[in-house]
PDB file of N, CA and C in Angstrom:
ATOM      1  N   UNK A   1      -3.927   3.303   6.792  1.00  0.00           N
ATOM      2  CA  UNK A   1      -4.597   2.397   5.878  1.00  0.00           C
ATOM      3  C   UNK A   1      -5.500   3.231   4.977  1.00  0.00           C
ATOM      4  N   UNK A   2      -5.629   3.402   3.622  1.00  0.00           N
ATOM      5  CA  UNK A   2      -6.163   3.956   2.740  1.00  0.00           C
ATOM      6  C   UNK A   2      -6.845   3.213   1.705  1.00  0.00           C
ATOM      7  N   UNK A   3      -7.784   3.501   1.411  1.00  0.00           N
ATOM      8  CA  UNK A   3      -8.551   3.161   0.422  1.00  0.00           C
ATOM      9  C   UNK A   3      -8.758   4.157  -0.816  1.00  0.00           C
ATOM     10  N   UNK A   4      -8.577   3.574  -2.006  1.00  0.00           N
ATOM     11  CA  UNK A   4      -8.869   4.045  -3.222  1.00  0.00           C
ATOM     12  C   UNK A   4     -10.446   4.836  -3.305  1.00  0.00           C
ATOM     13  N   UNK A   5     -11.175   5.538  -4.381  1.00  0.00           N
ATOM     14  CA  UNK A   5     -12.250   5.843  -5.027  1.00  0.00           C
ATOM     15  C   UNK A   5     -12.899   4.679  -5.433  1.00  0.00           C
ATOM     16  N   UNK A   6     -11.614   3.998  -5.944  1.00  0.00           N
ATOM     17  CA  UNK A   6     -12.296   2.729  -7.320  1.00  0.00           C
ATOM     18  C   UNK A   6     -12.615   1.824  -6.037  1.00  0.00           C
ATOM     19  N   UNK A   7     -12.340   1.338  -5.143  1.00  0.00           N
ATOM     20  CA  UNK A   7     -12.436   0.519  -4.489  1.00  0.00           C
ATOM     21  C   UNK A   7     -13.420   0.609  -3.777  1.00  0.00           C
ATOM     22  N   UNK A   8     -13.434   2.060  -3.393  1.00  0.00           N
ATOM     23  CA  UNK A   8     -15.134   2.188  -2.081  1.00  0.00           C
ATOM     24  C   UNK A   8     -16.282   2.011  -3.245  1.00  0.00           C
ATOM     25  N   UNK A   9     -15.876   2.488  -4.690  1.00  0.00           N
ATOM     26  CA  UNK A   9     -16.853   2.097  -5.690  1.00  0.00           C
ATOM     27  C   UNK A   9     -17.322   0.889  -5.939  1.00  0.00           C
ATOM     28  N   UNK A  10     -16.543  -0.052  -6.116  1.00  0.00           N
ATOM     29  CA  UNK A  10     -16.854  -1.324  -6.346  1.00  0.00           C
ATOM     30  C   UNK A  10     -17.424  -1.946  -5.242  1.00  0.00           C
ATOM     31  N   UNK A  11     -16.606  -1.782  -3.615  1.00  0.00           N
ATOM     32  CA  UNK A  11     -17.002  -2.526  -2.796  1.00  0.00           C
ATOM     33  C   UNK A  11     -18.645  -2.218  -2.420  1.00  0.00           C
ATOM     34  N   UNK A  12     -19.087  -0.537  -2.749  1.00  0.00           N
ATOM     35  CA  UNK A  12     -20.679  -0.210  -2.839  1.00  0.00           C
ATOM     36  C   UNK A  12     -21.391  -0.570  -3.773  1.00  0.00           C
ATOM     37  N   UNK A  13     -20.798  -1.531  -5.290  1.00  0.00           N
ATOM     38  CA  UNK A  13     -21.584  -2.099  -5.938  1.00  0.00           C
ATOM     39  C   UNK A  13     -21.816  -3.269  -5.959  1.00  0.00           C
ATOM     40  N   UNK A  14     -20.688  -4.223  -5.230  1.00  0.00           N
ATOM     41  CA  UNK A  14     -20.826  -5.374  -4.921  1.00  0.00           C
ATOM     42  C   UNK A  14     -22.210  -5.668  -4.003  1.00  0.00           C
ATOM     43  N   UNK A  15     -22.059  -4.470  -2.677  1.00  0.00           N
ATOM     44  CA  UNK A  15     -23.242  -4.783  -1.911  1.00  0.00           C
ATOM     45  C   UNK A  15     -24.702  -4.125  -2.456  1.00  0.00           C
ATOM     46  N   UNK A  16     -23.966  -3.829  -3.265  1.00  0.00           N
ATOM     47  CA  UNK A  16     -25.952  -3.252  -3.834  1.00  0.00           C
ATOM     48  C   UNK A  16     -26.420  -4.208  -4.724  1.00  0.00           C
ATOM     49  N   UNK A  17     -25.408  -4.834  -5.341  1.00  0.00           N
ATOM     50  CA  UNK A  17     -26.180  -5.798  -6.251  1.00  0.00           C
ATOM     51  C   UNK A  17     -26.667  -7.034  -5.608  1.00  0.00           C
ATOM     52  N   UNK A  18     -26.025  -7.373  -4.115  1.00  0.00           N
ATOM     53  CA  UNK A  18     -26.795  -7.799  -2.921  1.00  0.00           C
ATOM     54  C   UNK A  18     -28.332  -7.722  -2.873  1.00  0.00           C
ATOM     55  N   UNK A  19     -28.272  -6.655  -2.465  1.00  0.00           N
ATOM     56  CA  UNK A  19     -29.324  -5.673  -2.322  1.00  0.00           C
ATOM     57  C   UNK A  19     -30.569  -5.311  -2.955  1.00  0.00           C
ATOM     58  N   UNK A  20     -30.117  -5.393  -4.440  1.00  0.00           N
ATOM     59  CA  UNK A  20     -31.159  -5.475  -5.284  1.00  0.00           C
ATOM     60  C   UNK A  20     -32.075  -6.615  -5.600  1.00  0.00           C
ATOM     61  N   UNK A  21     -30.955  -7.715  -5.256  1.00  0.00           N
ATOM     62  CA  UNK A  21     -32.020  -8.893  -6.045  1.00  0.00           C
ATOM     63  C   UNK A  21     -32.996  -8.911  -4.765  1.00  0.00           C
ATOM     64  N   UNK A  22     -32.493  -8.774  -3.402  1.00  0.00           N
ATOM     65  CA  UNK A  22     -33.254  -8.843  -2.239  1.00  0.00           C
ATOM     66  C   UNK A  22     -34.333  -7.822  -2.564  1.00  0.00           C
ATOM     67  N   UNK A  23     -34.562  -7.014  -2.973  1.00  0.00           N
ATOM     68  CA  UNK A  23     -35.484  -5.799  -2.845  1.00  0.00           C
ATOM     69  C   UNK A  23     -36.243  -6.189  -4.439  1.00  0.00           C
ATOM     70  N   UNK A  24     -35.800  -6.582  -5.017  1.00  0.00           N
ATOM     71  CA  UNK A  24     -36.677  -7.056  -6.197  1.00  0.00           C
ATOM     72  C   UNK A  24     -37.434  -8.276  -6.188  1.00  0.00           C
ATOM     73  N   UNK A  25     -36.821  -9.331  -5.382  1.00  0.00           N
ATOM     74  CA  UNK A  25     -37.774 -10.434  -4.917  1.00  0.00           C
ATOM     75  C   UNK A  25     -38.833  -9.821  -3.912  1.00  0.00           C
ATOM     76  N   UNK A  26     -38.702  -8.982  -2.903  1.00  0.00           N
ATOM     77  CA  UNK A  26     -39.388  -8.752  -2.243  1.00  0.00           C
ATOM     78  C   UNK A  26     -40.500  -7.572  -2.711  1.00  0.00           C
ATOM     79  N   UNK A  27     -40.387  -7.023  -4.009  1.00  0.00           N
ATOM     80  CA  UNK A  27     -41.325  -5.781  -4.201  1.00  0.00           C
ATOM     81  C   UNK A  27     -42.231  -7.076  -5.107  1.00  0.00           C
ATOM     82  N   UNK A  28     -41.398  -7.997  -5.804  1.00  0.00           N
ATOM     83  CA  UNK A  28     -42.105  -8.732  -6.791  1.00  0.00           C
ATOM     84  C   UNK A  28     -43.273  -9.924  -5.786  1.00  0.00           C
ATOM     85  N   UNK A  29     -42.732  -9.977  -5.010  1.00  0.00           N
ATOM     86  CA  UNK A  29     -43.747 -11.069  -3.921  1.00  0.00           C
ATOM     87  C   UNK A  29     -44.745 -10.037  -3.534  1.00  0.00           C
ATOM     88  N   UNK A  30     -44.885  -9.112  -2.838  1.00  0.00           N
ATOM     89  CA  UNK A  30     -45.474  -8.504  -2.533  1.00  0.00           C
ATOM     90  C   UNK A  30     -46.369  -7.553  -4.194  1.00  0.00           C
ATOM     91  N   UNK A  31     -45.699  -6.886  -5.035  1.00  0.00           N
ATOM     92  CA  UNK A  31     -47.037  -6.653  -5.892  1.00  0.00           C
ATOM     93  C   UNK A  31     -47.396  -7.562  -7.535  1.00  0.00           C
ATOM     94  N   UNK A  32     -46.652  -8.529  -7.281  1.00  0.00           N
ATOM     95  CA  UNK A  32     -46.562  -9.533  -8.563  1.00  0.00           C
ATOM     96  C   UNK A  32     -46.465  -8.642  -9.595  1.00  0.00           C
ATOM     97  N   UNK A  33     -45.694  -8.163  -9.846  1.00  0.00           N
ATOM     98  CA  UNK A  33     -45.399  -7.002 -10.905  1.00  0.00           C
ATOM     99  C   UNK A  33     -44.147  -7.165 -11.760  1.00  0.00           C
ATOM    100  N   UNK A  34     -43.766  -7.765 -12.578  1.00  0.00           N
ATOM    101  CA  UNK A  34     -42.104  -7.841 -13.262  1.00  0.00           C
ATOM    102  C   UNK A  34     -41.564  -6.639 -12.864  1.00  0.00           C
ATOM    103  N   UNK A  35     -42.495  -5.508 -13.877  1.00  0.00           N
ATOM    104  CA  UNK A  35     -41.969  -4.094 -14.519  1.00  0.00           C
ATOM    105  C   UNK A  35     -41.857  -3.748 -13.313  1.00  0.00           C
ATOM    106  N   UNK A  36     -42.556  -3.653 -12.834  1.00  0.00           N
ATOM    107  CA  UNK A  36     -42.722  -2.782 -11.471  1.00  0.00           C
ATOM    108  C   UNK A  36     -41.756  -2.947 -10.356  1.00  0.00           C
ATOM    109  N   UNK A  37     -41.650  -4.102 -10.510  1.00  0.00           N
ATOM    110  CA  UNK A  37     -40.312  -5.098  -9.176  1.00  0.00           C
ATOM    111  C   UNK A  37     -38.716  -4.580  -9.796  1.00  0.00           C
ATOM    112  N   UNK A  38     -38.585  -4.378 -11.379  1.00  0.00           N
ATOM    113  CA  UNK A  38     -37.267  -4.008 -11.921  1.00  0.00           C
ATOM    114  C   UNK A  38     -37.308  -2.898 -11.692  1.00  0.00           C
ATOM    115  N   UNK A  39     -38.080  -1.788 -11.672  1.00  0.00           N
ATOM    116  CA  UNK A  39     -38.124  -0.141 -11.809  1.00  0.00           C
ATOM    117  C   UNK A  39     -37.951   0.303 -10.414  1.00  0.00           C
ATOM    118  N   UNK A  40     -38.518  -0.371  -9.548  1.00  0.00           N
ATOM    119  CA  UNK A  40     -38.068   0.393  -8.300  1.00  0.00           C
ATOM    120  C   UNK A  40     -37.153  -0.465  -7.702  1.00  0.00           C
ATOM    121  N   UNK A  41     -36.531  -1.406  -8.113  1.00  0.00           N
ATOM    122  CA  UNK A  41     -35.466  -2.332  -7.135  1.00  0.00           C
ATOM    123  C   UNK A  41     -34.079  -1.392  -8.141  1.00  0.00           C
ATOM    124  N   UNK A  42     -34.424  -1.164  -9.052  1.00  0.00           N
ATOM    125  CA  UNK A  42     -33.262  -0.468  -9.978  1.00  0.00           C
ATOM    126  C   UNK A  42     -32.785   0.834  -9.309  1.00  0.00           C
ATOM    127  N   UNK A  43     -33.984   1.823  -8.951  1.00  0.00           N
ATOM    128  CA  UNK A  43     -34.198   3.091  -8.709  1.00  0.00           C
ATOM    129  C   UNK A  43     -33.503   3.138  -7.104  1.00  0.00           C
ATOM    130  N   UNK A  44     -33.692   2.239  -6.606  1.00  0.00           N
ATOM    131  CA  UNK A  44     -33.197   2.304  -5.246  1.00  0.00           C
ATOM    132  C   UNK A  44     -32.407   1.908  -5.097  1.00  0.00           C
ATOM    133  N   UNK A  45     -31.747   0.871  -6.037  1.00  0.00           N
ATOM    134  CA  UNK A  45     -29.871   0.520  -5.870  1.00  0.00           C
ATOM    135  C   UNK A  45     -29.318   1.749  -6.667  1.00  0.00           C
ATOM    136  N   UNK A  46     -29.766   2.366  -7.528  1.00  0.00           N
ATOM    137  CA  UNK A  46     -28.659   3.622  -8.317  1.00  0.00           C
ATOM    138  C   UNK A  46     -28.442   4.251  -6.935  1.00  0.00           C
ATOM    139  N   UNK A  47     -29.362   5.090  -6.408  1.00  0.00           N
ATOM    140  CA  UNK A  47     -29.802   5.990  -5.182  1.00  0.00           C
ATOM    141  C   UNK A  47     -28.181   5.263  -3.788  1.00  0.00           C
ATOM    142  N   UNK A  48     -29.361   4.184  -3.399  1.00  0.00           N
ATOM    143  CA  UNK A  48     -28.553   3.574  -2.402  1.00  0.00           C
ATOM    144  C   UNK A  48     -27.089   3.455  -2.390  1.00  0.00           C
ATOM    145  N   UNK A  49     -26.346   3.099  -3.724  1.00  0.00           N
ATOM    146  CA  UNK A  49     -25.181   2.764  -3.956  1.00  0.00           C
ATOM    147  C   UNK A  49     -24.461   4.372  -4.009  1.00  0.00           C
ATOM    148  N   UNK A  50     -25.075   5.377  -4.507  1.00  0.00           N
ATOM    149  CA  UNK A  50     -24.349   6.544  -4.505  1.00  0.00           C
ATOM    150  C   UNK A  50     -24.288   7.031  -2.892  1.00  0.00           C
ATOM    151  N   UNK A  51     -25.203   6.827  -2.244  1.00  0.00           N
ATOM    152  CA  UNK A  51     -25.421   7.370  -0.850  1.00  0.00           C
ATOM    153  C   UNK A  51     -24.116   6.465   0.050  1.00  0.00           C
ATOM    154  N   UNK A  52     -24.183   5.063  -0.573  1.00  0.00           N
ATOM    155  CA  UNK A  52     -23.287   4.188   0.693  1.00  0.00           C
ATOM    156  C   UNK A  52     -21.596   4.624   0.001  1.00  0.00           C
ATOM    157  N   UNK A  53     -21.522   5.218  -1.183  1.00  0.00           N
ATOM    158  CA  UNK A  53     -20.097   5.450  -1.789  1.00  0.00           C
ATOM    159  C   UNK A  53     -20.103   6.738  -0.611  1.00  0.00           C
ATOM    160  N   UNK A  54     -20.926   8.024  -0.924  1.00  0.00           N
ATOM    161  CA  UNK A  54     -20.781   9.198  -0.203  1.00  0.00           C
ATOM    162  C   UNK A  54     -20.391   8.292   1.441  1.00  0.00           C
ATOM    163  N   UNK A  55     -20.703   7.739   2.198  1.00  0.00           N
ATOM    164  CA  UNK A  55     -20.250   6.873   3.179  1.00  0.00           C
ATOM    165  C   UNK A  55     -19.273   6.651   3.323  1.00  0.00           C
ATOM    166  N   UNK A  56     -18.950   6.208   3.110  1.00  0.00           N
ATOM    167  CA  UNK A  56     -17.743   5.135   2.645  1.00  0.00           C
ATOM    168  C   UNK A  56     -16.253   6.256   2.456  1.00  0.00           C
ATOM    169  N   UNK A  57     -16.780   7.200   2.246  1.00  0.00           N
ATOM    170  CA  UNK A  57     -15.653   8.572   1.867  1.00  0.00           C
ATOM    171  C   UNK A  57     -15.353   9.115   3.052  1.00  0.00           C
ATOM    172  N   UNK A  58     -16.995   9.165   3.710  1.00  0.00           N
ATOM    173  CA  UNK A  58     -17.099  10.606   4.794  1.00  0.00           C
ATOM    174  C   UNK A  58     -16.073   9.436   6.189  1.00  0.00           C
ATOM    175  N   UNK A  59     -16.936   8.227   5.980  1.00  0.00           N
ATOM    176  CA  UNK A  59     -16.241   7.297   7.079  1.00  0.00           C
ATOM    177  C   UNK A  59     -14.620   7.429   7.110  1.00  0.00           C
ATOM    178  N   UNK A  60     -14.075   7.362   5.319  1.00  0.00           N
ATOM    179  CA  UNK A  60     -12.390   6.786   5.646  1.00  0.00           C
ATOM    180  C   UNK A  60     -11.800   8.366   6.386  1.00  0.00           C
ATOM    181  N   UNK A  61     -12.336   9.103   6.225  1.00  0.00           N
ATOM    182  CA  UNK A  61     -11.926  10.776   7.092  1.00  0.00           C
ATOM    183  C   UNK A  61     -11.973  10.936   8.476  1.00  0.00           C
ATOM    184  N   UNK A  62     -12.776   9.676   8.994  1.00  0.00           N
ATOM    185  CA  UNK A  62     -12.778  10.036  10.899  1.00  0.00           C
ATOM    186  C   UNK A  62     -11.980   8.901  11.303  1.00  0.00           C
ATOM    187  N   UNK A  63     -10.973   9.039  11.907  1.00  0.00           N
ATOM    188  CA  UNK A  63      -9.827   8.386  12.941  1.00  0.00           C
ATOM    189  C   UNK A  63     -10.170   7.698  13.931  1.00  0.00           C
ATOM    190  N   UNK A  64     -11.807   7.999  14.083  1.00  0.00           N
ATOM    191  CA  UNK A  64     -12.109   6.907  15.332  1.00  0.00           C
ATOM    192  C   UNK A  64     -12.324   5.387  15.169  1.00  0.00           C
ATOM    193  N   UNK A  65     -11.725   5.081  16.315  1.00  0.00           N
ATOM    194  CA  UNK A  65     -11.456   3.648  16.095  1.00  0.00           C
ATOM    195  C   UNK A  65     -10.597   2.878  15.269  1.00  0.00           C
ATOM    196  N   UNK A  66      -9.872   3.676  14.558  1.00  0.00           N
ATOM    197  CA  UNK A  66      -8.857   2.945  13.766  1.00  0.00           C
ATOM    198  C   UNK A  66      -7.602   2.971  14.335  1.00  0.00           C
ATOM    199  N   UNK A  67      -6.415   2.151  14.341  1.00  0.00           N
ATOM    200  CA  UNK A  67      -5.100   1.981  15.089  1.00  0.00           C
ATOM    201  C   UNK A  67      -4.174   1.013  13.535  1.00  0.00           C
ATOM    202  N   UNK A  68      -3.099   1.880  13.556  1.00  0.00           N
ATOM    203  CA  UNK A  68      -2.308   1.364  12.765  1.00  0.00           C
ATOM    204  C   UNK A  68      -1.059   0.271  13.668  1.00  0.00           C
ATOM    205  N   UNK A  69      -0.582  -0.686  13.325  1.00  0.00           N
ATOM    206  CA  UNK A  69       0.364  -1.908  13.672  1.00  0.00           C
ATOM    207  C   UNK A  69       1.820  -0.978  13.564  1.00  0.00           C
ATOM    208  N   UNK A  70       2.308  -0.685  14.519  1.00  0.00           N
ATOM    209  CA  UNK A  70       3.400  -0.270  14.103  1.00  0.00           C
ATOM    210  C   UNK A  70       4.591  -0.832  14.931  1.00  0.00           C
ATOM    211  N   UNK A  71       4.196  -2.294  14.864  1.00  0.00           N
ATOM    212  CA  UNK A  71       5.589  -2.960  15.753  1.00  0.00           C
ATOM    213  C   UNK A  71       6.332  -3.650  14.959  1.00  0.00           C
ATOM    214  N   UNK A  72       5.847  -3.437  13.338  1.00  0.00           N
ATOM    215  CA  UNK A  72       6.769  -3.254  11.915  1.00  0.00           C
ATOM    216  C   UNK A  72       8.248  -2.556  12.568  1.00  0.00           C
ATOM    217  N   UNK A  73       8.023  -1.536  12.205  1.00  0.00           N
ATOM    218  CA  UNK A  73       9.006  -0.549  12.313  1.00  0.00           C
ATOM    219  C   UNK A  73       9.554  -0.486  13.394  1.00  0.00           C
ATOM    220  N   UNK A  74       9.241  -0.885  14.464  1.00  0.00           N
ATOM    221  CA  UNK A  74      10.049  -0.943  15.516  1.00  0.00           C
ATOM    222  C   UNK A  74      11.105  -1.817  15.591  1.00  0.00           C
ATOM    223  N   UNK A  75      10.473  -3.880  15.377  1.00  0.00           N
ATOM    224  CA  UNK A  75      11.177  -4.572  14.840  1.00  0.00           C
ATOM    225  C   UNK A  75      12.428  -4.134  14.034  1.00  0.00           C
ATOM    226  N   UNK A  76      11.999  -3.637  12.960  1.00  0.00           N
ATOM    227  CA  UNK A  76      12.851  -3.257  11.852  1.00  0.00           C
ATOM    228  C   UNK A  76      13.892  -2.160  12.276  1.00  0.00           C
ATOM    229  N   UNK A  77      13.955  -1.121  13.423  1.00  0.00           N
ATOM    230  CA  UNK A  77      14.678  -0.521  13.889  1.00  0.00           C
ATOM    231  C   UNK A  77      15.608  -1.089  14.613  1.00  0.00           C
ATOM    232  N   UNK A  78      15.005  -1.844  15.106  1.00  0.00           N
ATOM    233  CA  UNK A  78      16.594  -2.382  16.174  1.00  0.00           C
ATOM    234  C   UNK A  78      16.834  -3.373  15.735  1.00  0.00           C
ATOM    235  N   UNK A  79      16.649  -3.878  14.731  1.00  0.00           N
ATOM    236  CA  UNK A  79      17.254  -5.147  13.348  1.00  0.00           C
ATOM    237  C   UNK A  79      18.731  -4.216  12.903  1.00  0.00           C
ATOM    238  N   UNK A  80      18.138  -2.798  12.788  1.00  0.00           N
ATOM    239  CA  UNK A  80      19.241  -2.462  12.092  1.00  0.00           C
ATOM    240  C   UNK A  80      20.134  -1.826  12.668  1.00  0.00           C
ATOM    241  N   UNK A  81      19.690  -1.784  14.477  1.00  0.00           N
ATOM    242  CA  UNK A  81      20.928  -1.183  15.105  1.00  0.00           C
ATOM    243  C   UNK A  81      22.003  -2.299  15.642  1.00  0.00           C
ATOM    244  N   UNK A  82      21.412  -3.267  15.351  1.00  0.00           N
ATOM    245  CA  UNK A  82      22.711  -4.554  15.347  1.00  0.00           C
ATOM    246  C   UNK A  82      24.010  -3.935  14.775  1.00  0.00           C
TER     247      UNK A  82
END
């Protein structure tokens, strides 16, 4: 099972933009600040989203725990030794 670049990309921007509004409501409750609530909720989704892509790479490279279905091909083998 493989995953694209574009895809671990998007799927790390989907959850950051999660992420952000959460971290921008919460810097903005806490220092009632617009500017201040956009500049660091911004600064920490650029950051965050590059760190969870680097993730997302290093993860699809380790074999643990993953198992591929391969009773495809088995099926399909003795289909065709009929």
């Amino acid at each position: 099972m493989a995953s694209t670049l574009f895809r671990s990309f998007v799927k790390g921007c989907s959850w950051e933009l999660i992420s952000f509004i959460i971290t921008f409501i919460v810097v903005y409750a806490i220092y009632g600040n617009l500017q201040s609530a956009l500049g660091l909720s911004l600064a920490l989704t650029i950051l965050k989203t590059f760190l969870f892509f680097l993730h997302e790479r290093i993860w699809k490279k380790i074999s643990w725990g993953k198992y591929y279905d391969t009773s495809f091909y088995k099926n399909a083998r003795k289909k065709g030794k009929k």
